[in-house]
Protein backbone atom coordinates (compact mmCIF):
# COMPACT_ATOMS: atom_id res chain seq x y z
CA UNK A 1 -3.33 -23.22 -19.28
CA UNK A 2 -6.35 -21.94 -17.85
CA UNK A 3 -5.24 -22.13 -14.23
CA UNK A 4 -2.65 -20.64 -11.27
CA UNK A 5 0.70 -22.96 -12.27
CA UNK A 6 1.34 -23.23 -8.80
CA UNK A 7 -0.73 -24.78 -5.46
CA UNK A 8 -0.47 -24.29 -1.63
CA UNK A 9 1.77 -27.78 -1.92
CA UNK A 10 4.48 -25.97 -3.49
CA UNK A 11 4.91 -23.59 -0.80
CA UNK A 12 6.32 -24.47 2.89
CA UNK A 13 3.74 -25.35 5.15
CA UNK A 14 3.15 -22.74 7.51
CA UNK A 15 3.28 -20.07 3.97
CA UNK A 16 0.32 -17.70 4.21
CA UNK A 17 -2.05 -16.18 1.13
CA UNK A 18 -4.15 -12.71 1.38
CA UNK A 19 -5.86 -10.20 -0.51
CA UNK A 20 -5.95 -6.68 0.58
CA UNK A 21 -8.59 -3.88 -0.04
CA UNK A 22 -8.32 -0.01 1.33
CA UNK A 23 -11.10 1.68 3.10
CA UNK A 24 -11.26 4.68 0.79
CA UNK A 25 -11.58 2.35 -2.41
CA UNK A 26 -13.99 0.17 -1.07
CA UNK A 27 -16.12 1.11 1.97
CA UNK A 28 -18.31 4.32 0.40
CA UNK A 29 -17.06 7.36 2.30
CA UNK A 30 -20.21 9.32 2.61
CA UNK A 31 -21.60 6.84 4.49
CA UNK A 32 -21.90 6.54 8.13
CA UNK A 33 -20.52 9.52 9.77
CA UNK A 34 -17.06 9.41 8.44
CA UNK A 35 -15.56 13.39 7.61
CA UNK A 36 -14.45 14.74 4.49
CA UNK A 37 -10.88 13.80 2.72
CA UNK A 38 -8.66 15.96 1.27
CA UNK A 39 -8.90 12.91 -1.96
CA UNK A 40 -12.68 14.52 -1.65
CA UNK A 41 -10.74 18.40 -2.33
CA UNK A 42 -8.56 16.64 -4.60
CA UNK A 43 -11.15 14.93 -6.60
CA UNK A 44 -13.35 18.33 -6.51
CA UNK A 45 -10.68 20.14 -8.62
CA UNK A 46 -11.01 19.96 -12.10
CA UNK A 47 -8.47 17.87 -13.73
CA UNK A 48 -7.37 15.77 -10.88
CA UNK A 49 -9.17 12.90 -11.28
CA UNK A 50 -10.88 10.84 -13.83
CA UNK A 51 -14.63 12.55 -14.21
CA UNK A 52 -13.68 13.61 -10.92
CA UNK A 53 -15.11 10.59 -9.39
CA UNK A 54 -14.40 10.23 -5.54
CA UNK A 55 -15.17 7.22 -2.53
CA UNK A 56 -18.45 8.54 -2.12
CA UNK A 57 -20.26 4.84 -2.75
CA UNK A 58 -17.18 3.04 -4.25
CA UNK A 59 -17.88 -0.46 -3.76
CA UNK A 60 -20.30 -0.40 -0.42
CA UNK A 61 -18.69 -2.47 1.62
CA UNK A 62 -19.90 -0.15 4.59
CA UNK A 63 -22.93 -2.50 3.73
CA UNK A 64 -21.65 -4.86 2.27
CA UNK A 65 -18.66 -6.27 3.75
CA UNK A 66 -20.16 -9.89 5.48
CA UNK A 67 -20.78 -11.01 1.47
CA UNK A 68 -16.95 -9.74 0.72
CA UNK A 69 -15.72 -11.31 3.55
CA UNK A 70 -17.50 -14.81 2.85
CA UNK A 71 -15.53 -13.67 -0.67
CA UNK A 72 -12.37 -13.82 1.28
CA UNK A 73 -13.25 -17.00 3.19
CA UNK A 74 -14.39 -19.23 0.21
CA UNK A 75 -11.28 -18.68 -1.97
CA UNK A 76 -9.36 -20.49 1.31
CA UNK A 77 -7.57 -17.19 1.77
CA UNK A 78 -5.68 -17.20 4.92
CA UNK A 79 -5.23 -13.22 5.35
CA UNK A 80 -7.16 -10.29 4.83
CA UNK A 81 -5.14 -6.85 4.67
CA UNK A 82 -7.53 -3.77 5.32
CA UNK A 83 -7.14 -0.42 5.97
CA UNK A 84 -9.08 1.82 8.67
CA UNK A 85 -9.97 5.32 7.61
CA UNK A 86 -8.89 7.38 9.76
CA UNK A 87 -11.37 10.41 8.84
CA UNK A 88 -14.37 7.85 9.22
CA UNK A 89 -12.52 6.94 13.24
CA UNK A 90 -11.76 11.20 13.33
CA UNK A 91 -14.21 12.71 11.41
CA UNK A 92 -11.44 15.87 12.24
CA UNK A 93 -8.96 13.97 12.30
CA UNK A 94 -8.82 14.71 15.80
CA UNK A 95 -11.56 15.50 18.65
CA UNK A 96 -14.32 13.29 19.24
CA UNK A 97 -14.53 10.27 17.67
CA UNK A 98 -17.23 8.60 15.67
CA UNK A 99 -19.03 5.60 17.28
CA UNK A 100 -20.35 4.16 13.99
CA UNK A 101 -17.09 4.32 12.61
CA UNK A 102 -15.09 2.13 15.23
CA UNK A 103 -18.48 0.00 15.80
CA UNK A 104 -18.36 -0.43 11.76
CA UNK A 105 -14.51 -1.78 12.19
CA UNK A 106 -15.10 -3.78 15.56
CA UNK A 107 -18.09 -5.87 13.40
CA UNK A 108 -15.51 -6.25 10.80
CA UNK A 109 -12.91 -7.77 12.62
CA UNK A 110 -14.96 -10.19 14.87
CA UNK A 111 -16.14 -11.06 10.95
CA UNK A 112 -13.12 -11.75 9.77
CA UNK A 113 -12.32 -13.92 12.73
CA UNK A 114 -15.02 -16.04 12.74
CA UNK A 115 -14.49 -16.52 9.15
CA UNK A 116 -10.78 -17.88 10.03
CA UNK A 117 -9.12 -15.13 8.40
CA UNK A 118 -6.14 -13.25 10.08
CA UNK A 119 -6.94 -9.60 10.04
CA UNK A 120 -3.57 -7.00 8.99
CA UNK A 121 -4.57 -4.17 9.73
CA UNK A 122 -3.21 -0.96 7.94
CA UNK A 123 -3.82 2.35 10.30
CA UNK A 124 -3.34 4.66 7.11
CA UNK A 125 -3.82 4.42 3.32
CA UNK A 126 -3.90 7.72 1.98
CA UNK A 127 -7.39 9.52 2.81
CA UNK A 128 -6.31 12.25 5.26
CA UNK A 129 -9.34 14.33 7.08
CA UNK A 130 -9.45 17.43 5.56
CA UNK A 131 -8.99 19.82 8.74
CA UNK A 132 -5.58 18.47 9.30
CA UNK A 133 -4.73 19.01 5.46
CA UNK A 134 -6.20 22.60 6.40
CA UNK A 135 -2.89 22.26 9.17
CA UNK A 136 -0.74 21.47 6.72
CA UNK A 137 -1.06 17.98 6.98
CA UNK A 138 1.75 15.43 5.87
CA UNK A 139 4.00 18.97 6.14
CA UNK A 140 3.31 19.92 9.46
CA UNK A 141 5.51 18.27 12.30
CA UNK A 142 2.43 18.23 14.51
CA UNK A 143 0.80 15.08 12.06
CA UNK A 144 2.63 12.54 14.01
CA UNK A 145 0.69 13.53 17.28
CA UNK A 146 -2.03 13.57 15.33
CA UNK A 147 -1.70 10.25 13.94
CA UNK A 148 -0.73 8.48 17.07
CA UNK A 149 -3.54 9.86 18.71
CA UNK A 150 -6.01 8.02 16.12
CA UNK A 151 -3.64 4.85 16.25
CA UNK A 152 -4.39 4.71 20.19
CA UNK A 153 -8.32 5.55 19.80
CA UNK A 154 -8.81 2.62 17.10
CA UNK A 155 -6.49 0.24 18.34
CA UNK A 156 -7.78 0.60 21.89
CA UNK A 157 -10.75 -0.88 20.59
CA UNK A 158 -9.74 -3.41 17.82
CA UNK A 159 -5.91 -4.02 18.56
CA UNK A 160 -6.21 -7.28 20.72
CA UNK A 161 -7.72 -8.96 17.55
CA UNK A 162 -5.44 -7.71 15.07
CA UNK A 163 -3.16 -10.62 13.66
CA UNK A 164 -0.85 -7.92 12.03
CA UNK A 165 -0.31 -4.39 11.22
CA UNK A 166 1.10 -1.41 9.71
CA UNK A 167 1.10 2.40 10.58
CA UNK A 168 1.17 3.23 6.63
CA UNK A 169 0.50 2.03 3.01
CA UNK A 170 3.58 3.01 0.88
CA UNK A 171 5.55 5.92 2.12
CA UNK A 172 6.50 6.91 -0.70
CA UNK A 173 2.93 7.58 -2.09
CA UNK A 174 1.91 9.43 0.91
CA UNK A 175 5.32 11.75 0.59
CA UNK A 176 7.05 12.15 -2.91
CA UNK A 177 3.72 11.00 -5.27
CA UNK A 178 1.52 13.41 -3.62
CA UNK A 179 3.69 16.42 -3.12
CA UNK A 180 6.47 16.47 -5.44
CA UNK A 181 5.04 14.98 -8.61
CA UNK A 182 1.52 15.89 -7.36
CA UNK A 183 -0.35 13.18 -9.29
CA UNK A 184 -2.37 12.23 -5.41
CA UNK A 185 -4.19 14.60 -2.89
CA UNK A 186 -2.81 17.14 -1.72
CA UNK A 187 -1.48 17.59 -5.25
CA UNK A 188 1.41 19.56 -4.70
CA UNK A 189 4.39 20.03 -6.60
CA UNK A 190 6.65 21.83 -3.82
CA UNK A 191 10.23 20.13 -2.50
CA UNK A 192 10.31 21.85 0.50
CA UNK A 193 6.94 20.07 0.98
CA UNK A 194 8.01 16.97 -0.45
CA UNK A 195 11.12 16.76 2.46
CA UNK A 196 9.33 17.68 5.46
CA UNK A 197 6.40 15.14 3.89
CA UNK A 198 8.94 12.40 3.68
CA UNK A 199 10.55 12.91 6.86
CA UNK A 200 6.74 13.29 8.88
CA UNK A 201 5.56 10.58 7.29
CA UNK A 202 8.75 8.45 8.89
CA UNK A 203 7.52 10.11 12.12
CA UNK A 204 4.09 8.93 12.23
CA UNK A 205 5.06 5.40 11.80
CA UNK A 206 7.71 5.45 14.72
CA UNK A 207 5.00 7.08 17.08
CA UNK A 208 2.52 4.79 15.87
CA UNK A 209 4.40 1.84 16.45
CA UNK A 210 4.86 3.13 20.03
CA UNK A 211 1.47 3.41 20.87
CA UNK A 212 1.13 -0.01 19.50
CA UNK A 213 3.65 -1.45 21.32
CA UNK A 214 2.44 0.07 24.27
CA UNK A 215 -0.96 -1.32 24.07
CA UNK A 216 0.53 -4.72 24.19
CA UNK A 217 0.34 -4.89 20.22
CA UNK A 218 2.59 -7.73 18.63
CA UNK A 219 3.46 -8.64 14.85
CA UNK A 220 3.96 -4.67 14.11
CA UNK A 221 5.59 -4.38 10.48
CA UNK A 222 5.84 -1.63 7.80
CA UNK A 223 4.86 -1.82 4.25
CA UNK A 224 6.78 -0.19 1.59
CA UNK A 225 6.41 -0.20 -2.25
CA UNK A 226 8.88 -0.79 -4.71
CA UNK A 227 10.04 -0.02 -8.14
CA UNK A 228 12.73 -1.81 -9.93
CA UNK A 229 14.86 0.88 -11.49
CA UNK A 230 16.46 0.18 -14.65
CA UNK A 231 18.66 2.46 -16.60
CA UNK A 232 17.77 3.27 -19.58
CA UNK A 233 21.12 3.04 -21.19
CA UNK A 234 24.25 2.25 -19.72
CA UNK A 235 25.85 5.25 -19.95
CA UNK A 236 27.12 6.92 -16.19
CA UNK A 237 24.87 9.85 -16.56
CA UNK A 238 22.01 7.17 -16.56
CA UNK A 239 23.08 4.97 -14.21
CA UNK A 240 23.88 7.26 -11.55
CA UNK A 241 20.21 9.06 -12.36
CA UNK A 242 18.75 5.44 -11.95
CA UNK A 243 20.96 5.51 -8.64
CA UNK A 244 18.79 8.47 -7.13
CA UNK A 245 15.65 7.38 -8.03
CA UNK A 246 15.94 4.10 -6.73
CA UNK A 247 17.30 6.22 -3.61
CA UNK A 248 14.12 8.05 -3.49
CA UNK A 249 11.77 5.22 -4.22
CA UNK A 250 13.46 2.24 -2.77
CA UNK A 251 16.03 2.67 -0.23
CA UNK A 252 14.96 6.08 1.91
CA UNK A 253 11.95 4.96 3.93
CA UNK A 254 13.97 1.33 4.39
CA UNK A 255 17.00 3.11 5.54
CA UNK A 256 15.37 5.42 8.21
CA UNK A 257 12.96 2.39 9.36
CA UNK A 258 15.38 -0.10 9.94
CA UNK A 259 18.79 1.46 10.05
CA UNK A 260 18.08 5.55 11.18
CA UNK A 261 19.88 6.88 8.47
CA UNK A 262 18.69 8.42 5.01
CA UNK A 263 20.77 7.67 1.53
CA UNK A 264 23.36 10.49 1.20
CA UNK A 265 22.58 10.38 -2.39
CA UNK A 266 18.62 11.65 -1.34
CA UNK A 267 20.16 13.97 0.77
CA UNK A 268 21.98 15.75 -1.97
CA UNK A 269 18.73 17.31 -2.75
CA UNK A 270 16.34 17.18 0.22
CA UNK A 271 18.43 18.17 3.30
CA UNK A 272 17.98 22.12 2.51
CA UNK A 273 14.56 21.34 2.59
CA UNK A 274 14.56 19.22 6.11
CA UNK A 275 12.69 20.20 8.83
CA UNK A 276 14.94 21.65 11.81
CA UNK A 277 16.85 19.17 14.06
CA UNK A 278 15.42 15.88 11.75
CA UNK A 279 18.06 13.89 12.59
CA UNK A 280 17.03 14.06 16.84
CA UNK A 281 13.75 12.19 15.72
CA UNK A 282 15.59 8.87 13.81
CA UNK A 283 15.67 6.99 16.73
CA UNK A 284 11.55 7.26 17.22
CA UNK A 285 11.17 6.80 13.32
CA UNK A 286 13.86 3.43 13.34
CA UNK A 287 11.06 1.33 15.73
CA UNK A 288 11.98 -2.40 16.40
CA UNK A 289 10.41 -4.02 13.80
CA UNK A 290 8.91 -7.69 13.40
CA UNK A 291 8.19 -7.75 9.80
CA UNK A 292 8.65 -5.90 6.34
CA UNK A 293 5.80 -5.90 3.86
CA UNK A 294 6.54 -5.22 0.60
CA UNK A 295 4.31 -3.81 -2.44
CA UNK A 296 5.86 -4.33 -5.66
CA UNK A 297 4.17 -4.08 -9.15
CA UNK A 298 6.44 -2.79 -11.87
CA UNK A 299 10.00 -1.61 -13.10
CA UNK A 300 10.56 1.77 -14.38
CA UNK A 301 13.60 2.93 -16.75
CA UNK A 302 15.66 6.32 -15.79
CA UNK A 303 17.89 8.51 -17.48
CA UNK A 304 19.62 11.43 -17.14
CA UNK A 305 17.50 14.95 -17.61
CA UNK A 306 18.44 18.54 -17.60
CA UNK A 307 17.36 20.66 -14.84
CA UNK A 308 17.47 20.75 -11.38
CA UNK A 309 17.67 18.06 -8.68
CA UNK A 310 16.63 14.66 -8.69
CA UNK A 311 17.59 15.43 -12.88
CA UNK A 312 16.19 12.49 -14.24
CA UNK A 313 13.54 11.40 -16.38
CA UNK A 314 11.08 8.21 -16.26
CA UNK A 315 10.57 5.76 -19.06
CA UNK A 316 8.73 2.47 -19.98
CA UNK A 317 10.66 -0.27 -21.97
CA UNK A 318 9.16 -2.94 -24.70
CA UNK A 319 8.21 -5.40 -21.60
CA UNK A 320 4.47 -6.28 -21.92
CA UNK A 321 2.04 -3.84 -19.81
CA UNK A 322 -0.85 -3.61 -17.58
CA UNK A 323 -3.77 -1.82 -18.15
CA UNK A 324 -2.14 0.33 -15.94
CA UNK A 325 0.84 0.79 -18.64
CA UNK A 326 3.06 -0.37 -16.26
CA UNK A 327 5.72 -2.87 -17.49
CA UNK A 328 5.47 -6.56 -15.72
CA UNK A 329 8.71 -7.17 -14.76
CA UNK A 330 8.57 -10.40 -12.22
CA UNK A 331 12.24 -10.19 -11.80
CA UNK A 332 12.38 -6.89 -9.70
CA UNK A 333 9.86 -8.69 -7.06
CA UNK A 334 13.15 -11.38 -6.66
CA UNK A 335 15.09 -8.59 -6.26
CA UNK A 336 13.69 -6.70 -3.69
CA UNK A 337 13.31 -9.89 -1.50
CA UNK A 338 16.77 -10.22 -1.67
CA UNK A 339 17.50 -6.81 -1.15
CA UNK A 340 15.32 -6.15 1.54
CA UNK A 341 17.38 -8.53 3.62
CA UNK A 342 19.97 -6.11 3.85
CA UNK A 343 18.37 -3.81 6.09
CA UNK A 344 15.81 -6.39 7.73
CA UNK A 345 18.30 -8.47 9.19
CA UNK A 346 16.41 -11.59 8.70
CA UNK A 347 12.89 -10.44 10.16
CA UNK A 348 10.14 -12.25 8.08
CA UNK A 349 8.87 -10.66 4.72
CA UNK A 350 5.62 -10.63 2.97
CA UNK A 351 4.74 -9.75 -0.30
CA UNK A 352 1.74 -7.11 0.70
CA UNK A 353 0.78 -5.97 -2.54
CA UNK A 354 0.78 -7.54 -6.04
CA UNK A 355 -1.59 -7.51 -8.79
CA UNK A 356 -2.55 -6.11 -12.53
CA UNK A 357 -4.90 -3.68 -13.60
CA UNK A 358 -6.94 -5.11 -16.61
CA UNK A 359 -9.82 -4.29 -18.68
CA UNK A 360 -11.80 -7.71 -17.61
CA UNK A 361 -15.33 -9.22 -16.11
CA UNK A 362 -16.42 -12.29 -15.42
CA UNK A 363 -17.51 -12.94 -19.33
CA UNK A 364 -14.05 -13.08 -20.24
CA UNK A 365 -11.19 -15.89 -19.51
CA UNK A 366 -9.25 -13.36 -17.32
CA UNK A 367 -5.71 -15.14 -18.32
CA UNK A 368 -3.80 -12.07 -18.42
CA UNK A 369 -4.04 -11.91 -14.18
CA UNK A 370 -3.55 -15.26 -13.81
CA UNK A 371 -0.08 -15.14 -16.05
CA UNK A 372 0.66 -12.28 -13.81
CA UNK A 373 -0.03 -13.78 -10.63
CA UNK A 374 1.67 -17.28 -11.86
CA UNK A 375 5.15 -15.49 -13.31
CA UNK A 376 5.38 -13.25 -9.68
CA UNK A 377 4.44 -16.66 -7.57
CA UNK A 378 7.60 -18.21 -9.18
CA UNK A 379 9.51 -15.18 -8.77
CA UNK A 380 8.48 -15.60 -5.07
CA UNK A 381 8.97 -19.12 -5.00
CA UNK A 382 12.87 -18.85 -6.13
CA UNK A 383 13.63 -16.59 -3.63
CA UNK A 384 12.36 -18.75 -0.99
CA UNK A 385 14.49 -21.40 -2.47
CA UNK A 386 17.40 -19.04 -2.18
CA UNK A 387 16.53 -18.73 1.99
CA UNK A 388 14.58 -15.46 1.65
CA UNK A 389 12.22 -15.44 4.85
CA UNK A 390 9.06 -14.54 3.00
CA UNK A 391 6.43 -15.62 4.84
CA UNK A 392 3.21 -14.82 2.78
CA UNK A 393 1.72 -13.46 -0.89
CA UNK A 394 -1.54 -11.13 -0.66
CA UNK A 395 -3.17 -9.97 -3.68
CA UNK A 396 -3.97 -6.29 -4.55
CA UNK A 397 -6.97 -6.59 -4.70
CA UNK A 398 -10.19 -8.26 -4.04
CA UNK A 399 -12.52 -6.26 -5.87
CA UNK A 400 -12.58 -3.80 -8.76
CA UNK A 401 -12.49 -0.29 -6.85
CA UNK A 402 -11.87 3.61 -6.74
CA UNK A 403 -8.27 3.61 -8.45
CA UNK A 404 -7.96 7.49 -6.99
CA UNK A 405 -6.91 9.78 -9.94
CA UNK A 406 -7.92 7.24 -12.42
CA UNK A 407 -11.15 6.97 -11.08
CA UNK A 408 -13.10 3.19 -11.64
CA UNK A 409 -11.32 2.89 -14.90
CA UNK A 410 -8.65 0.45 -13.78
CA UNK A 411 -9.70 -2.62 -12.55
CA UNK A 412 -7.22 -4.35 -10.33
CA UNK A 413 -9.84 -7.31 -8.44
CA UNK A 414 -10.11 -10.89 -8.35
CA UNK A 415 -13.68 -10.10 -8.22
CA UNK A 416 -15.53 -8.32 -10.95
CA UNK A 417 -17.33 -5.09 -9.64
CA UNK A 418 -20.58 -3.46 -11.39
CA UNK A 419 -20.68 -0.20 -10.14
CA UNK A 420 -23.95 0.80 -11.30
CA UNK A 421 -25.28 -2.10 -9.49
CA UNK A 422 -22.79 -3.06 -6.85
CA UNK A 423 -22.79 -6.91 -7.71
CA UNK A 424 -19.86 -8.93 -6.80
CA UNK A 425 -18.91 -11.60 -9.36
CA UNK A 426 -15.95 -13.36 -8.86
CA UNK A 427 -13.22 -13.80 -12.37
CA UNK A 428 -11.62 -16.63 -13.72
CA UNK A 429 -8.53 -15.41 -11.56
CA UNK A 430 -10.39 -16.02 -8.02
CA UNK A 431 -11.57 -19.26 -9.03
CA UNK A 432 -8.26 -20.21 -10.38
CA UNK A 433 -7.01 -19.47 -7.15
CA UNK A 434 -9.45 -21.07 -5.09
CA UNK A 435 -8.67 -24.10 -6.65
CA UNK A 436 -4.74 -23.36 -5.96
CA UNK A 437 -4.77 -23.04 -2.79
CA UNK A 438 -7.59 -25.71 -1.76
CA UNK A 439 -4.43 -28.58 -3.34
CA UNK A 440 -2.34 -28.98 0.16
């Protein structure tokens, strides 16, 4: 079977499709005005990142986002998730902004809408300005100011033609991934950092969501990624190790977001580490909420490890990988719909994120993606059946792009990126879908 086992008849009617990009992978960050990252300080010190490559040019869509767009628009996509950069809106991250930066999003949106695409925008997705990392960034208390001060400057100018958005791509990325395990910028490997990360992070969203709100914003959501946490035997040291990570990954940004509480199990090891008075600032983080978006990709197996708190230790299992050598495991996106629901309360989901890495162009049958995308679209389809509210699918991603500390390496697009010379040239994948979702 060469194409997608499933068309836009077998979903319900009003069921919406997307594809999602990031500014930092795609746009080519030293390009028109924006400041300097600290993924640019990241990328700068040796070892970080694959040839230490950075989103200097990535994939140009500065220049060349009317011919990705039209990308967008010919598959019969219905959504297109983006990110703004906030260091190419704050080239400080705070101060003056730059013109060329909100013109450069302004053009983009009126693009997408007279494409007929539904523009979700994400505020944040990962590429901090380096004088506010020079603050402290994500550790510093003051970042939620910060960040709702750049919320209000871009959305004063975009926000009445945004369909949808987000304060923050994946929590969990921006807190525990880049300052406990240190494998993103700022690279740190610190807990005290890693709580007062986690809990700021929270912060930002609720203020952000605020501002939002209080520029007459509507469909304001949150997108959080998943991992399915398996043990990796059954014994109780294991399973209560797989308890706390899925605590950490899964179940601490969903429980301050929705219900203003953090797992007690988390807490074990973070609340020495908590900023003063944290719990007085719940109420801003727990925002009302219209929608959940959730990024899910793989499963992970835990077991017990010696040393000190969260004492555990990560695995992969015999499931087939992704370039990415992650695991695909189309049975943990079923069960975070179903999960979700127990903190969302019935608000409308979306699938925000889903995809493969693989080592593919446009000379090759691409089949491995579309087996992916066909095994998660049923996994997606039987929770539907099942009464889950999920309300759309978007794709990670449209094109090939900066894969941050593994560099242009991994290629994760429906569209086939050269980056030498910056032609687009769409897979087997995209055309599979295009002819999916063009059978109503």
């Amino acid at each position: 079977m060469s194409g997608l086992g499933y068309t836009r008849a077998d979903f319900p009617s009003d069921f919406l499709f997307g594809v999602a990009t990031s500014a930092y992978q795609i746009e080519g960050h030293a390009q028109g005005g924006a400041g300097r990252t600290h993924w640019d300080d990241f990328a700068a010190t040796p070892g970080n990142v694959v040839r230490a490559e950075t989103g200097a040019r990535a994939c140009d869509h500065l220049n060349r986002w009317e011919e990705d767009l039209d990308l967008i628009r010919d598959a019969g996509l219905d959504i297109y998730r983006f990110s703004s950069s906030w260091a190419r809106v704050l080239p400080e991250g705070r101060g003056t902004a730059n013109a060329a930066g909100l013109d450069f999003y302004d053009r983009l949106v009126d693009g997408m809408l007279a494409r007929g695409l539904k523009p979700a925008l994400t505020l944040y997705h990962w590429e901090l300005p380096s004088p506010l990392n020079d603050l402290g960034g994500w550790r510093n208390r003051d970042i939620a100011g910060w960040f709702a001060d750049y919320t209000e400057i871009l959305c004063s100018r975009i926000g009445d033609r945004i369909w949808s958005a987000a304060p923050i791509n994946e929590p969990w990325c921006v807190g525990w991934l880049s300052h406990f395990i240190g494998a993103h910028a700022p690279g740190l490997r610190d807990i005290r950092a890693t709580a007062r990360a986690m809990h700021h992070v929270g912060l930002a969203h609720g203020r952000a969501i605020e501002v939002m709100r209080g520029l007459g914003m509507g469909n304001l959501g949150a997108v959080c990624n998943f991992e399915y946490a398996l043990p990796r035997t059954q014994s109780a040291e294991d399973m209560a190790a797989t308890r706390r990570y899925d605590g950490i990954y899964n179940r601490w940004f969903l429980g301050a977001m929705f219900k203003g509480v953090y797992p007690e199990d988390v807490l074990e090891g973070l609340a020495a580490h908590m900023p003063d008075h944290w719990q007085q600032d719940m109420p801003t983080i727990c925002q009302k909420l219209d929608w959940l978006g959730l990024n899910y990709y793989t499963c992970k197996r835990i077991a017990s490890a010696q040393g000190p708190w969260p004492s555990l230790s990560e695995h992969i299992g015999d499931l087939p990988q992704t370039q990415m050598g992650w695991e695909i495991c189309p049975e943990g996106l079923h069960h975070f719909l179903t999960f979700a629901q127990d903190y969302t309360d019935g608000l409308p989901l979306y699938v925000t994120e889903n995809g493969m890495a693989n080592p593919d162009s446009p000379d090759l049958p691409d089949q491995a993606r579309i087996s992916y995308l066909n095994q998660h679209l049923a996994a997606a389809l039987r929770a539907i059946d099942e009464g889950v509210p999920l309300k759309g699918y978007i794709i990670w991603s449209l094109l090939d792009n900066f894969e941050w500390a593994l560099g242009y390496e991994k290629r994760f697009g429906l569209v086939h990126v050269d980056f030498n010379s910056l032609q687009r040239r769409p897979k087997a994948s995209y055309h599979a879908l295009r002819e999916a979702l063009a059978q109503t």
